[in-house]
Protein backbone atom coordinates (compact mmCIF):
# COMPACT_ATOMS: atom_id res chain seq x y z
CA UNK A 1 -136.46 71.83 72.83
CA UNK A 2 -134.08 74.67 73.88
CA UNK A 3 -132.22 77.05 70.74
CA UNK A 4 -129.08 78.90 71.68
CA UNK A 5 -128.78 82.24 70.31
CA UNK A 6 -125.45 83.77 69.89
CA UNK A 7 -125.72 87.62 71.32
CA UNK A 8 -125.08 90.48 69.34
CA UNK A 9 -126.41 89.08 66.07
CA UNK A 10 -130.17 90.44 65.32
CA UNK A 11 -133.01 87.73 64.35
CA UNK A 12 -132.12 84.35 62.79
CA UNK A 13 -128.43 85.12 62.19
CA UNK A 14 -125.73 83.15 63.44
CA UNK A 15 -128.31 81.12 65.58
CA UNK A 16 -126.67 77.41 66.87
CA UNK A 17 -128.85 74.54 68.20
CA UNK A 18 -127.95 72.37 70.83
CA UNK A 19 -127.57 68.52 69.77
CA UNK A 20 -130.74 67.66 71.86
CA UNK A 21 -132.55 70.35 69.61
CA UNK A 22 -131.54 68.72 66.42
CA UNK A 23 -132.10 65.50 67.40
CA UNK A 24 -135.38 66.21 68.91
CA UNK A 25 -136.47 68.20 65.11
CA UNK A 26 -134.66 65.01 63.26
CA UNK A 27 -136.94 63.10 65.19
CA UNK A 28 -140.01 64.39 64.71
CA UNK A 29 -139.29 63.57 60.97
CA UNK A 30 -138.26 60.67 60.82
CA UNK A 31 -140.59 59.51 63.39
CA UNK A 32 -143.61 61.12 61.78
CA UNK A 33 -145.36 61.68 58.25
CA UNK A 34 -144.97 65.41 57.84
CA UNK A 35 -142.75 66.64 55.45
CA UNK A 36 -139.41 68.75 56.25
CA UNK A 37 -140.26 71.69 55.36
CA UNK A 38 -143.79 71.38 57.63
CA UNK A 39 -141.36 70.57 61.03
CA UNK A 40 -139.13 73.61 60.00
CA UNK A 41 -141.51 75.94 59.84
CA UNK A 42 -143.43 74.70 62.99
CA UNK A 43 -139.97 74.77 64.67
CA UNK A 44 -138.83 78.61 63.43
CA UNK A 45 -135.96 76.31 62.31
CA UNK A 46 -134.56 76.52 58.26
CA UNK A 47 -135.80 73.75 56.24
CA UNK A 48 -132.34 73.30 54.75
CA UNK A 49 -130.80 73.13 58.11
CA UNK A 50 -133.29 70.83 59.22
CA UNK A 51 -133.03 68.74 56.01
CA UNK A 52 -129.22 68.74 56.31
CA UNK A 53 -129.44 67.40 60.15
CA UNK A 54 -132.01 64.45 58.89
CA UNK A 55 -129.55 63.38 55.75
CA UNK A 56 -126.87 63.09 58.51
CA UNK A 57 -128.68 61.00 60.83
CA UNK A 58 -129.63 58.41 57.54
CA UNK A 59 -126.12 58.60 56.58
CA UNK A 60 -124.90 58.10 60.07
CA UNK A 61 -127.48 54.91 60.58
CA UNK A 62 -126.19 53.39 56.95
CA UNK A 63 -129.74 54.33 55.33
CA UNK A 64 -128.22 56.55 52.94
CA UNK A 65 -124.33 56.80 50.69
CA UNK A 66 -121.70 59.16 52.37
CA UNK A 67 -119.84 60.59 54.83
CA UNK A 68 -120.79 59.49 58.38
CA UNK A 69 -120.11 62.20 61.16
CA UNK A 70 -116.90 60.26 62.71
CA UNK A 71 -115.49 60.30 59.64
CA UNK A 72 -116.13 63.61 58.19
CA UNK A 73 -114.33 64.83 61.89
CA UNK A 74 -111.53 62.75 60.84
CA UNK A 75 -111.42 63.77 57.27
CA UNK A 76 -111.41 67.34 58.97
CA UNK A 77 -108.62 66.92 61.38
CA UNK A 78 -106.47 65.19 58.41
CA UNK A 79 -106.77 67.99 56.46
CA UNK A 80 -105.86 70.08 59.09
CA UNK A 81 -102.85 68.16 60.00
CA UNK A 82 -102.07 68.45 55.99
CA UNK A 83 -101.80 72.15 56.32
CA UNK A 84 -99.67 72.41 58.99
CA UNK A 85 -97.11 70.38 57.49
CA UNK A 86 -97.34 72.29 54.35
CA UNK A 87 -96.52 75.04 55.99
């Protein structure tokens, strides 16, 4: 599992993950019986990140109510679009 750290910002700060990394940590959730917060911490990832990745994947595979990730980019390129013309 590979992280990408931004430079210039000191420790945990404005740290991205690749896709593979997330889906790799959702996995090992969803996949196993340890809790969240157990992965996180064996990952030096945040357990809200980490929970936030694995409520996306449920939402994405219809498990769970909301937004799925195609249509929270449209939702985000409407609004977008909105602003312009309000301009």
């Amino acid at each position: 599992m590979s992280l990408m750290g931004r430079e210039g910002l000191p420790g945990r700060a404005g740290r991205c993950f690749t896709e593979e990394c997330k889906a790799d940590a959702v996995a090992l959730v969803l996949e196993g019986d340890r809790p969240v917060a157990r992965v996180a911490h064996g990952l030096g990832i945040g357990a809200t990140s980490l929970g936030d990745w694995v409520r996306q994947v449920r939402i994405d595979r219809g498990e769970k109510l909301g937004l799925a990730t195609g249509e929270r980019s449209e939702l985000v390129w409407l609004r977008r679009q909105g602003r312009r013309v309000n301009r």
